[in-house]
PDB file of N, CA and C in Angstrom:
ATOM      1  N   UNK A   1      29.455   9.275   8.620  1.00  0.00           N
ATOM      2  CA  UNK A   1      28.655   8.090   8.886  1.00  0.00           C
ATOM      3  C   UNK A   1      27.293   8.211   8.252  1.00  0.00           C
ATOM      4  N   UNK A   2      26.121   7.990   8.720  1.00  0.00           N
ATOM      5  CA  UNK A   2      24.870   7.795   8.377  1.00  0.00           C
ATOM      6  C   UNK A   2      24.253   6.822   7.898  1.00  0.00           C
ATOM      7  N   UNK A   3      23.308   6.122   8.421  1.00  0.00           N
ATOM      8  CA  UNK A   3      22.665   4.978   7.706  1.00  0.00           C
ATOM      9  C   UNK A   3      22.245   5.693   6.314  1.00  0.00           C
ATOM     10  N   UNK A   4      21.254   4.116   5.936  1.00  0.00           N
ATOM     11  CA  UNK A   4      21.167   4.246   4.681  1.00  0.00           C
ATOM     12  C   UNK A   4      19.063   4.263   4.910  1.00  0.00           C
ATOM     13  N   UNK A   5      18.158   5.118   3.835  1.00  0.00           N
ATOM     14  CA  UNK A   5      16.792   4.720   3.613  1.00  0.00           C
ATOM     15  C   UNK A   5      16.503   3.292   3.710  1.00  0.00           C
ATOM     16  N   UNK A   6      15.341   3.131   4.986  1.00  0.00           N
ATOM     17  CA  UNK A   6      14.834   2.252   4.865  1.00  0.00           C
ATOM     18  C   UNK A   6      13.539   2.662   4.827  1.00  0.00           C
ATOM     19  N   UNK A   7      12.556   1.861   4.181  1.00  0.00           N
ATOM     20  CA  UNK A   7      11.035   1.732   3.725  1.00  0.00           C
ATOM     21  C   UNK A   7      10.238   1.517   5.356  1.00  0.00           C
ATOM     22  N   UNK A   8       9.585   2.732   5.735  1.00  0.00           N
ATOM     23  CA  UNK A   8       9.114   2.793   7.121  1.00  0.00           C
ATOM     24  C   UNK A   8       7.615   2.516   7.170  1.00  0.00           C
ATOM     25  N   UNK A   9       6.634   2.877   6.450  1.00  0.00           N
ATOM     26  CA  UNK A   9       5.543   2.667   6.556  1.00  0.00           C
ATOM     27  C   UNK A   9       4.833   2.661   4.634  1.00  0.00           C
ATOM     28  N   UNK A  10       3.730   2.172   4.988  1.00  0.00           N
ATOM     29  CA  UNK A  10       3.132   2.531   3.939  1.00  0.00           C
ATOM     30  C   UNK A  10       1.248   2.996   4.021  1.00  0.00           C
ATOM     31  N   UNK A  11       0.662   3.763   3.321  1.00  0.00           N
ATOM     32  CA  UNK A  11      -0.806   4.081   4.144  1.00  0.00           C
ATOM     33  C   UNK A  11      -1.485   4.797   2.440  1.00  0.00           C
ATOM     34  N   UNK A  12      -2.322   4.468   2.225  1.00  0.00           N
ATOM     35  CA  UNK A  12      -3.657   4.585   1.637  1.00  0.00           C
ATOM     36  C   UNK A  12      -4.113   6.061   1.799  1.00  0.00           C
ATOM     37  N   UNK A  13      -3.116   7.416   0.821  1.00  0.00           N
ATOM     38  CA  UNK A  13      -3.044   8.414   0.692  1.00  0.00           C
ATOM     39  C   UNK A  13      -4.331   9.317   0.188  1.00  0.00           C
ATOM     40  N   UNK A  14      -5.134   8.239  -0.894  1.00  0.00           N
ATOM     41  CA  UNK A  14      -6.271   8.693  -1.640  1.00  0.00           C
ATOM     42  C   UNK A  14      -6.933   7.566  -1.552  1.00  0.00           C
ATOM     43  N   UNK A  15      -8.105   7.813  -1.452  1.00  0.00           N
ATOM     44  CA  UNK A  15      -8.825   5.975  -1.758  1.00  0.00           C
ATOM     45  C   UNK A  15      -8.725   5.886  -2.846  1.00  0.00           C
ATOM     46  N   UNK A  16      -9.614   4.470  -3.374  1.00  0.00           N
ATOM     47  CA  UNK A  16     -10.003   4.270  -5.102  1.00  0.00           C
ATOM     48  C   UNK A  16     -10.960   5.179  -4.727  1.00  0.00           C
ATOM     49  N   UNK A  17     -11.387   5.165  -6.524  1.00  0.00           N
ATOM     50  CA  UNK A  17     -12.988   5.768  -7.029  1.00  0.00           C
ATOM     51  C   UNK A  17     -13.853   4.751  -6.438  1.00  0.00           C
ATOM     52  N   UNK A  18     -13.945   3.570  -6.767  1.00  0.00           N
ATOM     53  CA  UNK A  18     -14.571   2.371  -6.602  1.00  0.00           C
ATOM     54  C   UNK A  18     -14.458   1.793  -5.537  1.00  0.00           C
ATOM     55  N   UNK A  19     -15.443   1.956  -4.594  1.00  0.00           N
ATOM     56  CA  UNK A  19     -15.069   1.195  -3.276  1.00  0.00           C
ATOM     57  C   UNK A  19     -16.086   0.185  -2.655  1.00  0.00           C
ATOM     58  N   UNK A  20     -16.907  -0.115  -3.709  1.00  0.00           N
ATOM     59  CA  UNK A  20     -17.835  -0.691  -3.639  1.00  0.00           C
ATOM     60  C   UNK A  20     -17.998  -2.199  -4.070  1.00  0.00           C
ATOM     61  N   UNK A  21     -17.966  -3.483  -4.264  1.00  0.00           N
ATOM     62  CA  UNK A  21     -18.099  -4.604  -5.039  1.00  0.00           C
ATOM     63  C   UNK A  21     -18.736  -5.533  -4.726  1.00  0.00           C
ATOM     64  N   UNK A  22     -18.712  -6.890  -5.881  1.00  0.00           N
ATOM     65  CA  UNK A  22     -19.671  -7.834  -5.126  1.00  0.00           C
ATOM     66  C   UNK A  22     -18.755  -8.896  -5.683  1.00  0.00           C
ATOM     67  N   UNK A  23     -18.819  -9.769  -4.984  1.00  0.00           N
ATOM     68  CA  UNK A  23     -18.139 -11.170  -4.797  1.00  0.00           C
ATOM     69  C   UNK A  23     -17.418 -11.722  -6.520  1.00  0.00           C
ATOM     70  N   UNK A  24     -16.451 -11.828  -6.291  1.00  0.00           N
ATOM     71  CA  UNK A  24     -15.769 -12.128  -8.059  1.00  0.00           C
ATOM     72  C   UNK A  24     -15.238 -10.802  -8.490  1.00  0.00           C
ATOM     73  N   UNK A  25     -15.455  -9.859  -7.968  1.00  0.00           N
ATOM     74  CA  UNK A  25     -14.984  -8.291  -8.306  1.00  0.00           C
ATOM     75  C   UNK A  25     -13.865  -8.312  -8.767  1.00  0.00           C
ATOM     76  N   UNK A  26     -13.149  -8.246  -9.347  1.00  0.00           N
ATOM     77  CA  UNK A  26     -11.326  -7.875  -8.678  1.00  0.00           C
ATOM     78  C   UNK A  26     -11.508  -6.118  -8.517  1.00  0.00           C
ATOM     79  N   UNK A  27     -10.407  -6.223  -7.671  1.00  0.00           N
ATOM     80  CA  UNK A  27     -10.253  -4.937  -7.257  1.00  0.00           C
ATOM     81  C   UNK A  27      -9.597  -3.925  -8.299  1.00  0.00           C
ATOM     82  N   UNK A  28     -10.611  -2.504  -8.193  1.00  0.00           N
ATOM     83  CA  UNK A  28      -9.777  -1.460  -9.349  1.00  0.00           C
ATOM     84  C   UNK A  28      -9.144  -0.341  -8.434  1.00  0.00           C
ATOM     85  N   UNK A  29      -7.698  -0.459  -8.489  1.00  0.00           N
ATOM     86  CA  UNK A  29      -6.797   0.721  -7.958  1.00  0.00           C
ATOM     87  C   UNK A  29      -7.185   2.084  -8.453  1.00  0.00           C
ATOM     88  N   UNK A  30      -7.716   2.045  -9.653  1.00  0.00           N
ATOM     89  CA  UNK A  30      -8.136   3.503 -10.059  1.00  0.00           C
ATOM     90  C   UNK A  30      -8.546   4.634  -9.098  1.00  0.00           C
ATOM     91  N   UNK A  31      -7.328   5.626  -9.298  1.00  0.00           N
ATOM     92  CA  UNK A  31      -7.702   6.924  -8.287  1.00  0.00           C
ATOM     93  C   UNK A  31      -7.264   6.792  -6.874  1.00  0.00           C
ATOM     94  N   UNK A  32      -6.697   5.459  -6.612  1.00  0.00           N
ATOM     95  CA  UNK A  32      -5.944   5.418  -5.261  1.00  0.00           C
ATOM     96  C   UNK A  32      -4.332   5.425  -5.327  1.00  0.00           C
ATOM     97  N   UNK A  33      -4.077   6.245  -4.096  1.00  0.00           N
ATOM     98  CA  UNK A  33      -2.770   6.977  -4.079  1.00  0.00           C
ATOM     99  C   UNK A  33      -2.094   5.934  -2.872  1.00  0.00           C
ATOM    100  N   UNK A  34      -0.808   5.352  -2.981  1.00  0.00           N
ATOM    101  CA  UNK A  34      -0.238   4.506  -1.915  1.00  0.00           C
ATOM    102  C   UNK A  34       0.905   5.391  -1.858  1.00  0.00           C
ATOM    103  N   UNK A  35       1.327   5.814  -0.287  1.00  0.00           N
ATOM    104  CA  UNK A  35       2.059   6.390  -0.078  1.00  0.00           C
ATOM    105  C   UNK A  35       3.191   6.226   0.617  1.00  0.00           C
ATOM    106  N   UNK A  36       4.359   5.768   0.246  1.00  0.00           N
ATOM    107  CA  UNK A  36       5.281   5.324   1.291  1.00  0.00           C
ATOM    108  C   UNK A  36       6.145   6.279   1.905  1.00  0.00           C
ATOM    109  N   UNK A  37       6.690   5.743   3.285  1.00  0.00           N
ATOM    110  CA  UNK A  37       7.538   6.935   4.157  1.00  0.00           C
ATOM    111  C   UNK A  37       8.619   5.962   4.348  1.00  0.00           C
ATOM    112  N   UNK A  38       9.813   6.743   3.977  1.00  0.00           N
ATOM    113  CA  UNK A  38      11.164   6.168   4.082  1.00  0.00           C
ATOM    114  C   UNK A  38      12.038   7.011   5.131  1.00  0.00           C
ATOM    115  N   UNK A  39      12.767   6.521   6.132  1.00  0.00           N
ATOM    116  CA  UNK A  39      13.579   6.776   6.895  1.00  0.00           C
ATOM    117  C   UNK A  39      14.843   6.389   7.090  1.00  0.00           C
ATOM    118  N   UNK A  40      15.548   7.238   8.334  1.00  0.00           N
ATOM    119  CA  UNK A  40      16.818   6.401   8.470  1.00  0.00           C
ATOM    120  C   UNK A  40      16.622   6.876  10.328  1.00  0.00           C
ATOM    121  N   UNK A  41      17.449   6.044  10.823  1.00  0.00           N
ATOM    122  CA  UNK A  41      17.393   5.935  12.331  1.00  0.00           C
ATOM    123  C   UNK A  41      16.142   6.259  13.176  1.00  0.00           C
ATOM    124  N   UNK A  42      15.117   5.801  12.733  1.00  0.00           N
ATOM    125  CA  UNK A  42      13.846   6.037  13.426  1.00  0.00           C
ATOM    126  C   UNK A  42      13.393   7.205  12.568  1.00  0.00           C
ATOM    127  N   UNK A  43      13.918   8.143  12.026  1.00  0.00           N
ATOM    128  CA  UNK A  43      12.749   9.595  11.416  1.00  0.00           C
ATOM    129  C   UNK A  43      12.740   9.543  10.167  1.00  0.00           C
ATOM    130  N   UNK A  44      11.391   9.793   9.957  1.00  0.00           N
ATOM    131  CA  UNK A  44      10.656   9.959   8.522  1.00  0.00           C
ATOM    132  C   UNK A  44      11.454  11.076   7.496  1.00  0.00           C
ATOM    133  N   UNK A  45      12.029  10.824   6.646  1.00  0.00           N
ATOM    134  CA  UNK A  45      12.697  11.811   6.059  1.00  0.00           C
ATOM    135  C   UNK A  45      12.548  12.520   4.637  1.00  0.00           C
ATOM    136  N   UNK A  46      11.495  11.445   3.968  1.00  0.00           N
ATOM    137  CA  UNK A  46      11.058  11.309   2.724  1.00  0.00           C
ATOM    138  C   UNK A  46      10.034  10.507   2.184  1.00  0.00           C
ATOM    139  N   UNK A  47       8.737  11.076   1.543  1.00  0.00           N
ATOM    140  CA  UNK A  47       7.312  10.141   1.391  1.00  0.00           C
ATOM    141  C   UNK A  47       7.362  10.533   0.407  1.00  0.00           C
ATOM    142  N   UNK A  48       6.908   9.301  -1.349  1.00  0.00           N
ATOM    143  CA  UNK A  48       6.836   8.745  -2.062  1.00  0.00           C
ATOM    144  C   UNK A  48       5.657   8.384  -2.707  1.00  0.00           C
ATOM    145  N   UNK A  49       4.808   9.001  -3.744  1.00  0.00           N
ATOM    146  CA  UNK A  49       3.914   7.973  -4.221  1.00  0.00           C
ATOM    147  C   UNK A  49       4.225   6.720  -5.230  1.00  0.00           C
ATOM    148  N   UNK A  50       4.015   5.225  -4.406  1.00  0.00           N
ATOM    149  CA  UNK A  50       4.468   3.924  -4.645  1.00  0.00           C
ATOM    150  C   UNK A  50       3.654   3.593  -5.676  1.00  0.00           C
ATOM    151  N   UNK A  51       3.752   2.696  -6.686  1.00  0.00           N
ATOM    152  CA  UNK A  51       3.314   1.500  -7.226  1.00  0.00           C
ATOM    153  C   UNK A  51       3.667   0.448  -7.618  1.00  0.00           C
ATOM    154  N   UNK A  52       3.008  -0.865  -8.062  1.00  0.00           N
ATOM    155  CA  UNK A  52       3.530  -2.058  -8.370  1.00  0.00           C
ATOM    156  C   UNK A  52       3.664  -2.708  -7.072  1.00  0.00           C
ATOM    157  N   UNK A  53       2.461  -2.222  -5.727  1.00  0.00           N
ATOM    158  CA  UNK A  53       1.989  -3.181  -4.465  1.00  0.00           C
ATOM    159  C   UNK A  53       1.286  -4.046  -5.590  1.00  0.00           C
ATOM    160  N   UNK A  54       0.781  -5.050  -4.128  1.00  0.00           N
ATOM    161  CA  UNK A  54      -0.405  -6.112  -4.652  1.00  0.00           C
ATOM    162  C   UNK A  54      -1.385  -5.532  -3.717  1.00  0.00           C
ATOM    163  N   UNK A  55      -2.125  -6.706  -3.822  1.00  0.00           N
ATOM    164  CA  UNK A  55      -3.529  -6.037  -3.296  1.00  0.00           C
ATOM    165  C   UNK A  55      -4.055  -7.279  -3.283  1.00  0.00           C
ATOM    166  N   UNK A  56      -4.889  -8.013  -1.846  1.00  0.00           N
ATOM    167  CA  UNK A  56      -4.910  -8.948  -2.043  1.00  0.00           C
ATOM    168  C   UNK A  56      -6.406  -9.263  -0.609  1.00  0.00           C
ATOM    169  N   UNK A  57      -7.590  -9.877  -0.793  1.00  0.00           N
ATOM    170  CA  UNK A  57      -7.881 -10.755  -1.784  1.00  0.00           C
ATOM    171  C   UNK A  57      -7.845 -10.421  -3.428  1.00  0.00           C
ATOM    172  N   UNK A  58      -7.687 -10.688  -4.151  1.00  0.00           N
ATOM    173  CA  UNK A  58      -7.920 -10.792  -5.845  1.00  0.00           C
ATOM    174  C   UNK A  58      -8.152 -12.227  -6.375  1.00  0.00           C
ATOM    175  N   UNK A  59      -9.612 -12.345  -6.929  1.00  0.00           N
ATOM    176  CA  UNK A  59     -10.587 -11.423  -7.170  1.00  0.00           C
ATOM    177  C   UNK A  59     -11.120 -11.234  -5.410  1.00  0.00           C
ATOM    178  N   UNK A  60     -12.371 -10.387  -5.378  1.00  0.00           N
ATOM    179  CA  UNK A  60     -12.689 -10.173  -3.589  1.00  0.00           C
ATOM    180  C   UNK A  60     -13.762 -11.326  -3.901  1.00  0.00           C
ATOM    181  N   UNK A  61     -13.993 -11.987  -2.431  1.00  0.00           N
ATOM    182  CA  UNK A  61     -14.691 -13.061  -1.956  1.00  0.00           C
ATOM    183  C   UNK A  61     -15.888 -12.110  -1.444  1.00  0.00           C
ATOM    184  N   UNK A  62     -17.112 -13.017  -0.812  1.00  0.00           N
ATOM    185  CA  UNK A  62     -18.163 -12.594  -0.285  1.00  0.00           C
ATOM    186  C   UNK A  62     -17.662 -12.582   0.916  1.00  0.00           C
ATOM    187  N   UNK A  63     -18.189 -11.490   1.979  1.00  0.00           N
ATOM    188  CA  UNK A  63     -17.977 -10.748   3.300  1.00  0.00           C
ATOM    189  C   UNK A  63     -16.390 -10.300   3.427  1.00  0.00           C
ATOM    190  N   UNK A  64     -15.911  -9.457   2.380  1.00  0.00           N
ATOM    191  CA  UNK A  64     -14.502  -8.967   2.669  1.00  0.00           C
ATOM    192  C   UNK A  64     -14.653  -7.634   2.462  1.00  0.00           C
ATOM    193  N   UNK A  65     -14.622  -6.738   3.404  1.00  0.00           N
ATOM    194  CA  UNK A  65     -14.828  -5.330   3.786  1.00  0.00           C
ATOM    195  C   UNK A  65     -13.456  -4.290   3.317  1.00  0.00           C
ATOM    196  N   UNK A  66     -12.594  -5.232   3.315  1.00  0.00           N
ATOM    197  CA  UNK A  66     -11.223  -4.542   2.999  1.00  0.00           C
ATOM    198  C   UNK A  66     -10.306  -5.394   2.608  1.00  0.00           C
ATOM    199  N   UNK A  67      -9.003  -4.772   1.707  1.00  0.00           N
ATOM    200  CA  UNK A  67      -8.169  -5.359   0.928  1.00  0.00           C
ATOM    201  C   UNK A  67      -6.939  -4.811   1.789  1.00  0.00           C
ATOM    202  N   UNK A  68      -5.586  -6.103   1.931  1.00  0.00           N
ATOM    203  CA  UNK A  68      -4.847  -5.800   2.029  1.00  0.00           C
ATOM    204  C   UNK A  68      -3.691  -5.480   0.918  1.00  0.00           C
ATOM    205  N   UNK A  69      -2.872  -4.075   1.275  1.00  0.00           N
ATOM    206  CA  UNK A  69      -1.972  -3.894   0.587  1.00  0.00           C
ATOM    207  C   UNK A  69      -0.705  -4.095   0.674  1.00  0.00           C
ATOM    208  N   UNK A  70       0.419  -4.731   0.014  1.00  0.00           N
ATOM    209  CA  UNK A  70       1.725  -5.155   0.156  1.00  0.00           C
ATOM    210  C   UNK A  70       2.290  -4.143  -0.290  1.00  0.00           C
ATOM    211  N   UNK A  71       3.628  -4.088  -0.312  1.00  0.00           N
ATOM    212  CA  UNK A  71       4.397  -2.953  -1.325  1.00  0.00           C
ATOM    213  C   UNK A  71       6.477  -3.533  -0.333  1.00  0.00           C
ATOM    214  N   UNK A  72       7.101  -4.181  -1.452  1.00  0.00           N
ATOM    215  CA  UNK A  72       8.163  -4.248  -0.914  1.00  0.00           C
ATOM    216  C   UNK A  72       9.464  -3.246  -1.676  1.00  0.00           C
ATOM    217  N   UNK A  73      10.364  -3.052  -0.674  1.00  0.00           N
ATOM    218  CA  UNK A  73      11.331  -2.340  -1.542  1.00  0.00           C
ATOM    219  C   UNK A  73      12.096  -1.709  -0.536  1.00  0.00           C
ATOM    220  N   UNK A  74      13.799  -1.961  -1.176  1.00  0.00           N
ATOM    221  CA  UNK A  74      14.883  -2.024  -0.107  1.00  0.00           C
ATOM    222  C   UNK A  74      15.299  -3.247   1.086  1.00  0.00           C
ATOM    223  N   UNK A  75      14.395  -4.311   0.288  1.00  0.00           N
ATOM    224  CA  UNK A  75      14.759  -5.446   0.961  1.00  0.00           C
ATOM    225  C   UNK A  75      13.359  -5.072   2.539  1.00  0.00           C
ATOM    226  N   UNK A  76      12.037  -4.453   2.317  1.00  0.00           N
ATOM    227  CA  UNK A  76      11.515  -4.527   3.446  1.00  0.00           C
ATOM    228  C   UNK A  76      10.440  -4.778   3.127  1.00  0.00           C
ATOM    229  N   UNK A  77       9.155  -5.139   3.920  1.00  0.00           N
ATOM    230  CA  UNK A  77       7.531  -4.991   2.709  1.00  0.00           C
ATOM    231  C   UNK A  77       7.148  -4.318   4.222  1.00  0.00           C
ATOM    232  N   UNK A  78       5.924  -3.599   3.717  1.00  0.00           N
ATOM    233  CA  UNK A  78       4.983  -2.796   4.453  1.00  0.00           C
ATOM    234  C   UNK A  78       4.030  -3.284   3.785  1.00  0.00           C
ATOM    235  N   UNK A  79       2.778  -3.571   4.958  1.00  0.00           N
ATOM    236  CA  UNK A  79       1.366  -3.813   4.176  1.00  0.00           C
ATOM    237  C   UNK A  79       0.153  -2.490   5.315  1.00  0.00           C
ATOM    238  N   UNK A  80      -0.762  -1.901   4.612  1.00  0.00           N
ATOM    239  CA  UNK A  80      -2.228  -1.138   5.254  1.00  0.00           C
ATOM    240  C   UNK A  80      -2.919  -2.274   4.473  1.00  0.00           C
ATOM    241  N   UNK A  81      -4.174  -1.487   4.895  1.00  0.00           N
ATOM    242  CA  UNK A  81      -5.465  -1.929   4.637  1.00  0.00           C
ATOM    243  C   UNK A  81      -6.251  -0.741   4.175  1.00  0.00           C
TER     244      UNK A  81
END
């Protein structure tokens, strides 16, 4: 038997270099690590460094402190911040 990997979490392994901006910015991923954890029946069995999330506001607006991150795959999406 055994299920099959599903996409369990995802979390903000390394920051960017750049964490700083001002309104119209777009955001630079440079130097940030997204890390996904894949499981089967509830336990973590295998973590992944992901790419090809979004990242979203893009470009950043005035008073936005943080970006959310998407990342889908295996038919699931996980988003951090």
């Amino acid at each position: 038997g055994g299920g099959s990997l599903s996409l369990v979490k995802i979390e903000v392994t390394t920051p960017p270099n750049k964490t700083s901006y001002l309104a119209g910015d777009t955001f630079n991923p440079a130097g940030m690590v997204v890390t996904a954890s894949y499981g089967m029946d509830g336990v973590i069995v295998t973590t992944a460094e992901v790419t090809g999330y979004q990242v979203t506001p893009n470009p950043l607006t005035d008073e936005v402190t943080e970006v959310t991150i998407t990342y889908s795959e295996l038919g699931e999406t996980c988003q951090t911040t």
